[in-house]
N, C-alpha and C. Protein backbone atom coordinates (compact mmCIF):
# COMPACT_ATOMS: atom_id res chain seq x y z
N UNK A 1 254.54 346.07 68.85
CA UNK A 1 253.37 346.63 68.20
C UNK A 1 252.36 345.51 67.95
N UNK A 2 251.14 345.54 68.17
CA UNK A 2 249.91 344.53 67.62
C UNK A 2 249.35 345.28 66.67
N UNK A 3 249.65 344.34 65.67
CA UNK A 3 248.42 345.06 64.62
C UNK A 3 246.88 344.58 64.88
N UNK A 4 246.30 345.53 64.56
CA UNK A 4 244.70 345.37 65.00
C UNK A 4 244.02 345.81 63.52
N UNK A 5 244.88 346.08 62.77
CA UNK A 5 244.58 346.19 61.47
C UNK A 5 245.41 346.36 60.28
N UNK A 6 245.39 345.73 59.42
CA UNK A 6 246.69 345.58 58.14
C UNK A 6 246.10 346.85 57.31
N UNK A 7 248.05 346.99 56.91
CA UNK A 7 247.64 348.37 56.32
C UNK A 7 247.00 348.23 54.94
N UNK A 8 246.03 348.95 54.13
CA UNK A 8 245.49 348.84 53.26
C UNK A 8 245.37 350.20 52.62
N UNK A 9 244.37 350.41 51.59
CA UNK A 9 243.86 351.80 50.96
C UNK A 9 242.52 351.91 51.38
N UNK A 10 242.26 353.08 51.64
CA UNK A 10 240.52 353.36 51.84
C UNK A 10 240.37 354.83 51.15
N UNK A 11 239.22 355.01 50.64
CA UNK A 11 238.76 356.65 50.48
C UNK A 11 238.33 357.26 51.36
N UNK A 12 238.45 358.31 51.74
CA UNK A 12 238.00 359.20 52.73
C UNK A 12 237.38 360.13 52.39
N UNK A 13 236.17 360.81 52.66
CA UNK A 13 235.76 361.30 52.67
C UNK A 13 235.79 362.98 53.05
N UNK A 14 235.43 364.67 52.81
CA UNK A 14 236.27 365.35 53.39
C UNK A 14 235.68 365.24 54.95
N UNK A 15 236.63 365.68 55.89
CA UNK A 15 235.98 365.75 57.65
C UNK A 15 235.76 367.04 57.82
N UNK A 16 235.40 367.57 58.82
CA UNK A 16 235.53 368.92 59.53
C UNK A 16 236.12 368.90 60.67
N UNK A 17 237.16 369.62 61.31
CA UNK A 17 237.68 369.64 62.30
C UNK A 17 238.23 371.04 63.00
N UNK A 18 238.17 370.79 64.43
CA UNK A 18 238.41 372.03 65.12
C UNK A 18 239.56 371.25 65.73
N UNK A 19 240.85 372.44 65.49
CA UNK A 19 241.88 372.06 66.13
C UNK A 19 242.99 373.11 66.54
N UNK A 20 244.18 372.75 67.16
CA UNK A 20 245.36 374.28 67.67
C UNK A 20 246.61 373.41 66.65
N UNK A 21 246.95 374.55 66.20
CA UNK A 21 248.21 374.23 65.41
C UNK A 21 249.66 374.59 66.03
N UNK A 22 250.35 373.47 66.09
CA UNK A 22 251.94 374.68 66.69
C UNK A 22 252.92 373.87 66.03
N UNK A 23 254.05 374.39 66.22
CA UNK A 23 255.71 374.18 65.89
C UNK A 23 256.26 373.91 67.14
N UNK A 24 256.73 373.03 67.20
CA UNK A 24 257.39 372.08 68.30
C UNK A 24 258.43 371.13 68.12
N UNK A 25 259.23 371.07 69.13
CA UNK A 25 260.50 370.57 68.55
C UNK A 25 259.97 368.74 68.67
N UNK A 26 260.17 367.79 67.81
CA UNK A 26 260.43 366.23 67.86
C UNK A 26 260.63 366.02 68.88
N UNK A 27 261.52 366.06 70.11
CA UNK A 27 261.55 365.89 71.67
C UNK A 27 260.93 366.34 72.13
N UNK A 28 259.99 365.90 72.99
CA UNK A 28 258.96 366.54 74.03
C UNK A 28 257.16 366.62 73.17
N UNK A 29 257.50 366.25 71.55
CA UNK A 29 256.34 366.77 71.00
C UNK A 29 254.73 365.73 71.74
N UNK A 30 255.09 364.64 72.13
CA UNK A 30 254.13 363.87 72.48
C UNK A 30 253.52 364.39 73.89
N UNK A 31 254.21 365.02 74.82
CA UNK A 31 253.90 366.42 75.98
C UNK A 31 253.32 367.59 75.40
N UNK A 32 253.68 367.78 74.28
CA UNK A 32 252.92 368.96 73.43
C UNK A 32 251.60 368.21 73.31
N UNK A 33 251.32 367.11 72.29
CA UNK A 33 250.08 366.71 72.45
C UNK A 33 248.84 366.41 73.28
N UNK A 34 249.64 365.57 74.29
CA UNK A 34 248.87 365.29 75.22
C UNK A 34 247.97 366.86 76.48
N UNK A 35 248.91 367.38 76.52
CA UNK A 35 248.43 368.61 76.50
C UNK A 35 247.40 369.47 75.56
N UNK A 36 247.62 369.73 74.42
CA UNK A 36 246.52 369.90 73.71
C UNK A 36 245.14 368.91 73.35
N UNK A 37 245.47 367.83 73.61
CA UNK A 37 244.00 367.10 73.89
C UNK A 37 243.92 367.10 74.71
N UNK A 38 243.98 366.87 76.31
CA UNK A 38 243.69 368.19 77.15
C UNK A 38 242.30 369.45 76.93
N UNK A 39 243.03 370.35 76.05
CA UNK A 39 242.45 371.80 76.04
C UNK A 39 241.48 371.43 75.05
N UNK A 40 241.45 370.66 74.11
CA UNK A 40 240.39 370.20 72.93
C UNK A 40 239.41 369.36 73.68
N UNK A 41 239.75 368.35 74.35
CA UNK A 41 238.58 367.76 74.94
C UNK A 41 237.77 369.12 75.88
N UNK A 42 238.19 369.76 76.74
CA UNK A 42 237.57 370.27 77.63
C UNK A 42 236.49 371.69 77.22
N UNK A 43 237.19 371.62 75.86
CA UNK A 43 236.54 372.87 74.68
C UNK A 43 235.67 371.90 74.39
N UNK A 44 235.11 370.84 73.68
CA UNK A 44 234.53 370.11 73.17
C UNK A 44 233.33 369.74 74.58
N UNK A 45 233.33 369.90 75.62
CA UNK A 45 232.60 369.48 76.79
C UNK A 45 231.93 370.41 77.07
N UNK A 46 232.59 371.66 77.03
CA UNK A 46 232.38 373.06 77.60
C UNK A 46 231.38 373.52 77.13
N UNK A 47 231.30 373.26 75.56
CA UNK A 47 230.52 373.61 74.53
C UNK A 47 229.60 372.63 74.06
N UNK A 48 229.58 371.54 74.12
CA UNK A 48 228.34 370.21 74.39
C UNK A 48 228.59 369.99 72.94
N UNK A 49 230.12 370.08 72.29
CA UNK A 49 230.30 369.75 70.71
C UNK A 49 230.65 368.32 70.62
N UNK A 50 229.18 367.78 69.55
CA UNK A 50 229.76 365.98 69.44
C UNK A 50 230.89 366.21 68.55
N UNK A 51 231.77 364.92 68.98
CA UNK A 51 232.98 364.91 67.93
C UNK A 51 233.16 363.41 67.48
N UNK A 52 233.85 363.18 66.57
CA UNK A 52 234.21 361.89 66.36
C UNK A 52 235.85 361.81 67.28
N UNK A 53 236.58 360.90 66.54
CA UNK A 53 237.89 360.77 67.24
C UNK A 53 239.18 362.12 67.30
N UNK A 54 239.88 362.20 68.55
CA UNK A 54 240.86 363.28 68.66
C UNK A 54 242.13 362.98 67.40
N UNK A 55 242.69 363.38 66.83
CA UNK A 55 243.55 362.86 66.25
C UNK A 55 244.84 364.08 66.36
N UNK A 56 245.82 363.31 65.82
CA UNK A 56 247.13 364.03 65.55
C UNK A 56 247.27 364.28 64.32
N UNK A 57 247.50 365.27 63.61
CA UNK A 57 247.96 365.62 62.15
C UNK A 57 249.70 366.09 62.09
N UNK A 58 250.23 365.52 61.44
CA UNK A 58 251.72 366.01 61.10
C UNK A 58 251.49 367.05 59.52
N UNK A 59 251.66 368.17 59.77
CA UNK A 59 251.78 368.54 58.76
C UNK A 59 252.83 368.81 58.20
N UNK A 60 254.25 368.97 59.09
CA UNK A 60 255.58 369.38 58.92
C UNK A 60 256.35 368.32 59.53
N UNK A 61 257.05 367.11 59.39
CA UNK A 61 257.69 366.24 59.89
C UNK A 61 259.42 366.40 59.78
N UNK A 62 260.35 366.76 60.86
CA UNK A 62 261.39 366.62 61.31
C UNK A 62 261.67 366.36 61.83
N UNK A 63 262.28 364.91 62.38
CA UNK A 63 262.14 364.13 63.52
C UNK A 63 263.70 364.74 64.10
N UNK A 64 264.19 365.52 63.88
CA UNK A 64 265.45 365.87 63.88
C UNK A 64 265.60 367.24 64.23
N UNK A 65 264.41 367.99 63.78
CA UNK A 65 264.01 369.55 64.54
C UNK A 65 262.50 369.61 64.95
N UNK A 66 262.44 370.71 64.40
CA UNK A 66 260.44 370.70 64.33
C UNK A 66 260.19 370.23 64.05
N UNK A 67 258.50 369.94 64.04
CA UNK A 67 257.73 369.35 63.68
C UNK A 67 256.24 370.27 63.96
N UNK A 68 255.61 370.37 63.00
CA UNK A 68 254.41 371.18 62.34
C UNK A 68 253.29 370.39 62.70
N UNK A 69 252.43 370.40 63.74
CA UNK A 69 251.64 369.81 63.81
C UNK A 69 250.48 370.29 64.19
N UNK A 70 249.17 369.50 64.17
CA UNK A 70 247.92 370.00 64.76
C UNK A 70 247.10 368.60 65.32
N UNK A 71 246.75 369.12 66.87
CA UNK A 71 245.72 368.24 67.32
C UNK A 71 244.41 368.89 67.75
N UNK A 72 243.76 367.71 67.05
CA UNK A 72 242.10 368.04 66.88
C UNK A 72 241.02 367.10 66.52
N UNK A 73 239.79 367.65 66.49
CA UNK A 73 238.77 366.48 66.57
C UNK A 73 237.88 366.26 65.47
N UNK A 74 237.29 365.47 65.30
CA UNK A 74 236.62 365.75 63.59
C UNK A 74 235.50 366.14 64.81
N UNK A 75 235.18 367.57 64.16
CA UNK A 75 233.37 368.33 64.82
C UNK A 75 233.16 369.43 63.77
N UNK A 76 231.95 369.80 64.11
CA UNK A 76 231.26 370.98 63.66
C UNK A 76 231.12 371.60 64.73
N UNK A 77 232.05 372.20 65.13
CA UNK A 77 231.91 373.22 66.20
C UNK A 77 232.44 374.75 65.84
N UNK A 78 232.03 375.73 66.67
CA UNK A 78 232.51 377.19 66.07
C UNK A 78 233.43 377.64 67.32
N UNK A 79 234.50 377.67 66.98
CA UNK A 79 235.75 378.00 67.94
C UNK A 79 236.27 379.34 67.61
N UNK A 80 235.16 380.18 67.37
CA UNK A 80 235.85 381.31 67.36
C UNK A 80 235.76 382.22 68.68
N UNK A 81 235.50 381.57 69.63
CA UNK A 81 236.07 382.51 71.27
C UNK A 81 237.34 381.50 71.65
N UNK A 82 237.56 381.11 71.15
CA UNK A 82 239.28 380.36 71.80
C UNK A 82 240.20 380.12 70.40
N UNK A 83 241.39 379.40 70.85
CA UNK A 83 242.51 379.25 70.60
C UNK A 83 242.38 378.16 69.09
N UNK A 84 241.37 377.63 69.08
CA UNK A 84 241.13 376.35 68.02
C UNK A 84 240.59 376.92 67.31
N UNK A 85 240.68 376.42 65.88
CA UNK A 85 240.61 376.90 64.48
C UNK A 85 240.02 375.75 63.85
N UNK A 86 239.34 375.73 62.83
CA UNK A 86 237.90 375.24 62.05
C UNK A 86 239.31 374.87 61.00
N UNK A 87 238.55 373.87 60.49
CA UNK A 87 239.67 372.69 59.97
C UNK A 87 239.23 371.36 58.87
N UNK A 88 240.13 371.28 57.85
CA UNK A 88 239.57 370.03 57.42
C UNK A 88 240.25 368.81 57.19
N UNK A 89 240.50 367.56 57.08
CA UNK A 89 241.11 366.88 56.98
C UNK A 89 240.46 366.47 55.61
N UNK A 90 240.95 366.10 54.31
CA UNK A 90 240.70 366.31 52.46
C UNK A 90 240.38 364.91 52.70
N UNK A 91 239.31 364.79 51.81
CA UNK A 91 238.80 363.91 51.06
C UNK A 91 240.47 362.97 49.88
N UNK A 92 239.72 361.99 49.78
CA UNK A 92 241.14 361.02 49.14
C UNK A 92 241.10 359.99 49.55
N UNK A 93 242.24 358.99 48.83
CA UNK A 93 242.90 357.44 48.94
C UNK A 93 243.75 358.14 50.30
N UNK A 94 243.57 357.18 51.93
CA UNK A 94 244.49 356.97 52.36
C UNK A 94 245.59 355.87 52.49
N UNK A 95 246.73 355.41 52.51
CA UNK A 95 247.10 353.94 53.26
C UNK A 95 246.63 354.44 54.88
N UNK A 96 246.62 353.41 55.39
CA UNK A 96 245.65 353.47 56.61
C UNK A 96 245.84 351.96 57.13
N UNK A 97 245.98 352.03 58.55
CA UNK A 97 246.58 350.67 59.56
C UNK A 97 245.98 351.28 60.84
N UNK A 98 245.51 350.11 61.79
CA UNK A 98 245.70 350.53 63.10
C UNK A 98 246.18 348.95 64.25
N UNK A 99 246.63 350.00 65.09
CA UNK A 99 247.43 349.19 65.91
C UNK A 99 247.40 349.78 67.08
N UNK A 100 247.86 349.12 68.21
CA UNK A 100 248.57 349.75 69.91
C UNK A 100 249.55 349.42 70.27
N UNK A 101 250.15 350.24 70.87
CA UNK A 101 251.51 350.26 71.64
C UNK A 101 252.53 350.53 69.89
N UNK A 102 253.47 351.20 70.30
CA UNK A 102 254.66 351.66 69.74
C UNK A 102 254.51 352.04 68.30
N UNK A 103 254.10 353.57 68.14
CA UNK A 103 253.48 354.52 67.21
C UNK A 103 255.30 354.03 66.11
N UNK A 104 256.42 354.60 66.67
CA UNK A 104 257.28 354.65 65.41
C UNK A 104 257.14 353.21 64.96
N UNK A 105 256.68 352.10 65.38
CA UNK A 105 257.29 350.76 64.65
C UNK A 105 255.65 350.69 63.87
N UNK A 106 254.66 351.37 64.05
CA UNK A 106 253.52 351.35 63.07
C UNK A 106 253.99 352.32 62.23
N UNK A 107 254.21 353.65 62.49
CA UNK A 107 254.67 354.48 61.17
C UNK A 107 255.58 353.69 60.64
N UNK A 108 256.86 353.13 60.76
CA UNK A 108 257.55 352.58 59.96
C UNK A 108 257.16 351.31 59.26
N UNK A 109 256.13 350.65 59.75
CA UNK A 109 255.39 349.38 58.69
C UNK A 109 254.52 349.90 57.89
N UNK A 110 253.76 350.80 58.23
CA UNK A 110 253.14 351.83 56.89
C UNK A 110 253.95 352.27 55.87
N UNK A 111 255.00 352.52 56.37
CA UNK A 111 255.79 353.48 55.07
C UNK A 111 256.46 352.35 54.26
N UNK A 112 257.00 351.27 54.92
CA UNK A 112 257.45 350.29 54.37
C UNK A 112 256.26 349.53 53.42
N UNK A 113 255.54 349.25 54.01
CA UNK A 113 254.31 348.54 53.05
C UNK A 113 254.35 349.35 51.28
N UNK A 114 253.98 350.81 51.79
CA UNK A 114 253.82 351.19 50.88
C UNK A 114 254.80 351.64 49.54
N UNK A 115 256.39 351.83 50.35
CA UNK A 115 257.57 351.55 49.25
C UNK A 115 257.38 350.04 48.61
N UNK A 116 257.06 349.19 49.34
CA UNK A 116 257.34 347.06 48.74
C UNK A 116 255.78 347.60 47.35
N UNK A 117 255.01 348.16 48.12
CA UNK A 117 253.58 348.39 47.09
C UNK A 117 253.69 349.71 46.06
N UNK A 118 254.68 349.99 46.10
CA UNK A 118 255.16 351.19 45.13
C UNK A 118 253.69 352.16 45.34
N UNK A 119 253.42 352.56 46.53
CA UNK A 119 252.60 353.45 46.54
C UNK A 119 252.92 354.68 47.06
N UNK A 120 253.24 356.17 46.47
CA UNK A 120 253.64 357.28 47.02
C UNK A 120 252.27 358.24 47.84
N UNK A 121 252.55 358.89 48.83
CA UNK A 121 252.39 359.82 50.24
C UNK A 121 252.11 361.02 49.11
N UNK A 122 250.99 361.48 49.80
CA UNK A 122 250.93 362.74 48.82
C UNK A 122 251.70 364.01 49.73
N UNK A 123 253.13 364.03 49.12
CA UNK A 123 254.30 365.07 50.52
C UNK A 123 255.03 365.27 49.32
N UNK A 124 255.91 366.47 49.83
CA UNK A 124 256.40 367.18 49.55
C UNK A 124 258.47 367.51 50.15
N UNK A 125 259.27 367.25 49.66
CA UNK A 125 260.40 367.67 50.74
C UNK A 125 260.22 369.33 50.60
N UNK A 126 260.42 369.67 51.78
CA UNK A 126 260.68 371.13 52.08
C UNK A 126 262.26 371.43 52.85
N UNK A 127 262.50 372.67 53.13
CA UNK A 127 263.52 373.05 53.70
C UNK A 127 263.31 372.54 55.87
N UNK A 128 261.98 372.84 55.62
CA UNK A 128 261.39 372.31 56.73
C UNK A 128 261.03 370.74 57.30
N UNK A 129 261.42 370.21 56.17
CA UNK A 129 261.12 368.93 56.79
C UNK A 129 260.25 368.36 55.95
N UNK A 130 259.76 367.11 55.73
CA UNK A 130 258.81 366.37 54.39
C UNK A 130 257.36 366.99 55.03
N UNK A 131 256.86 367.98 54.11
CA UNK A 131 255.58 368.26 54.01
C UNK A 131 254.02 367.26 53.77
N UNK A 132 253.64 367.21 54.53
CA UNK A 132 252.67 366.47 53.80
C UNK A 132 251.42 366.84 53.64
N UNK A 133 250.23 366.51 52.67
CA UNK A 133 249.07 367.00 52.47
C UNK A 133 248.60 366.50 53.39
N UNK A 134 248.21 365.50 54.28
CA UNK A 134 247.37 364.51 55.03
C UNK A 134 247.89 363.72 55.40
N UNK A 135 248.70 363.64 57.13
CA UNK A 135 249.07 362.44 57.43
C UNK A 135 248.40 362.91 59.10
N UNK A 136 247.80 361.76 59.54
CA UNK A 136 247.53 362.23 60.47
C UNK A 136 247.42 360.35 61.38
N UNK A 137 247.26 360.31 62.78
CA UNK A 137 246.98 359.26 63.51
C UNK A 137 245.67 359.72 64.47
N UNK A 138 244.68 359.01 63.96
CA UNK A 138 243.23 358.81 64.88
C UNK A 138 243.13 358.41 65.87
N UNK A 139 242.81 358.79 67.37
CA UNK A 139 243.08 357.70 68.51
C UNK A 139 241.21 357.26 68.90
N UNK A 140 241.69 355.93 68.49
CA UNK A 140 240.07 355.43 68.44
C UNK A 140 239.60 355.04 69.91
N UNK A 141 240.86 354.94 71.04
CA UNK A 141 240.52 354.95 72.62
C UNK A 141 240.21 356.43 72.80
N UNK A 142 239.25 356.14 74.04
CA UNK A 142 238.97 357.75 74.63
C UNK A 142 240.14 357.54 75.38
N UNK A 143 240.89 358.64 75.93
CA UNK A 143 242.29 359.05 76.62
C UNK A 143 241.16 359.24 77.98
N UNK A 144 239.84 359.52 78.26
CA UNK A 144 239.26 359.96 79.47
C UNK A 144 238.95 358.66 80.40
N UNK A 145 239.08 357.35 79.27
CA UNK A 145 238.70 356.14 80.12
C UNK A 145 240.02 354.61 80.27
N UNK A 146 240.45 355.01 78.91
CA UNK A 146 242.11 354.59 78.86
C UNK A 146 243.19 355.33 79.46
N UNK A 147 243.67 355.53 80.13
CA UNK A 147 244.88 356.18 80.71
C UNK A 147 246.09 355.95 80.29
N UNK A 148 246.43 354.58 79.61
CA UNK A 148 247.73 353.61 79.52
C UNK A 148 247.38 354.21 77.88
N UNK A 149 248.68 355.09 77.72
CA UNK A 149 248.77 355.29 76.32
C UNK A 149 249.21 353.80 75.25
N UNK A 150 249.98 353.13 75.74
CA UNK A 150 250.45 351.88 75.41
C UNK A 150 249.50 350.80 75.13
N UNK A 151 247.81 351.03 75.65
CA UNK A 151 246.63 350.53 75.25
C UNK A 151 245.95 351.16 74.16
N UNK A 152 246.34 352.46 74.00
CA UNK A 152 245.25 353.17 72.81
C UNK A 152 245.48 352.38 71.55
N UNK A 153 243.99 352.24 70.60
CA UNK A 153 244.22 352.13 70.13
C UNK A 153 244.32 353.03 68.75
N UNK A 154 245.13 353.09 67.76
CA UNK A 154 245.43 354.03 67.06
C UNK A 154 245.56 353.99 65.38
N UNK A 155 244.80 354.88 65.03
CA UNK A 155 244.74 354.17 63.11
C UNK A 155 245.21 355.39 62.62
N UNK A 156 246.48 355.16 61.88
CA UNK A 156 247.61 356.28 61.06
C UNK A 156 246.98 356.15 59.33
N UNK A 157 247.08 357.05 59.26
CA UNK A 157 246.20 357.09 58.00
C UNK A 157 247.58 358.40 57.17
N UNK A 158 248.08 358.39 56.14
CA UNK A 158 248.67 358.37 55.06
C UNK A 158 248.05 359.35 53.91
N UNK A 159 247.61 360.22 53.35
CA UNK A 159 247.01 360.76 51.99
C UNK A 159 248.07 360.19 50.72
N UNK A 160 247.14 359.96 49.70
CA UNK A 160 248.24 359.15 48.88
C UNK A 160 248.08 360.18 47.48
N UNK A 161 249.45 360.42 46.93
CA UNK A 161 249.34 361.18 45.98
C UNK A 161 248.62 360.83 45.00
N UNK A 162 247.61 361.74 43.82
CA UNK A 162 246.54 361.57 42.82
C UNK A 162 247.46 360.86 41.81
C-alpha cells in the first residue's frame, strides 16, 4: 500500500448522489462494482450529468456473507428513467486516508489508527453484519483513463460517531 495521504479527521459537508444499491455476497463483490461503475458512468454521459468522484459506499459489511452496498457518484442528476436512485452521503467528522494499491491493508490502517486514537465509526452491529452510517471509498482516478486498478488512487473516508 502507498499512502498518499495520512489518515486524519475532516468535516464533510452533505453531497448529493445518484447511485444502484444491491446485496452481494463479499466474493466476487469487487465484479459487482466494477460493473456498476460501468452502468453509472455511461448514465452520467448519456445524460451530460457533471459529477464529482464515483465512489463505493458499504452500508452493510460482512466480509464473511453479504455485503450491502451502493456505487455512485456525487451529482445532481434526476435518475428517475433508470435503475439509480438520488442519494446522499451526510454531512459530519470523517477519519479519512488515501492511498493506491491494496484497499484491505488501507481499510485496516484506518481502523487501526482510529482504535490507537480512541476514535469510534458511527456503526452499528446488526444481525447483518456492522452497519454503518457512512463508510464509503472515493476513487479520485478516472477508471476511463486508468485501467490498472492497482494505480487508482483511492480516499476511504469513515463517518465518526457524534
Amino acid at each position: 500500500m502507498e499512502l498518499i495521504e495520512p489518515p486524519h479527521i475532516v468535516h464533510r459537508l452533505r453531497a448529493v448522489t445518484v447511485g444502484i444499491r444491491v446485496v452481494t455476497p463479499f466474493r466476487g463483490m469487487l465484479a459487482v462494482r466494477d460493473g456498476l461503475m460501468r452502468e453509472i458512468r455511461s448514465w452520467l454521459d448519456h445524460h451530460q450529468v457533471d459529477s464529482g468522484p464515483l465512489f463505493m459506499r458499504l452500508h452493510v459489511v460482512d466480509m464473511t456473507g453479504d455485503m450491502d452496498l451502493e456505487v455512485g457518484a456525487i451529482a445532481d442528476g434526476d435518475p428517475r428513467d433508470s435503475r439509480l436512485r438520488r442519494g446522499e452521503l451526510p454531512a459530519g467528522r470523517y477519519a479519512t486516508l488515501t492511498y493506491v494499491d491494496h484497499a484491505y491493508r488501507a481499510n485496516a490502517h484506518l481502523i487501526d489508527w482510529a482504535r490507537s486514537s480512541g476514535i469510534a465509526f458511527d456503526q452499528q452491529a446488526t444481525a447483518a453484519g456492522d452497519a454503518f452510517t457512512c463508510r464509503y471509498e472515493a476513487y479520485l482516478s478516472d477508471e476511463r483513463q486508468e485501467k490498472r486498478k492497482t494505480r487508482w488512487r483511492v480516499q476511504l473516508n469513515f463517518k465518526l460517531a457524534d
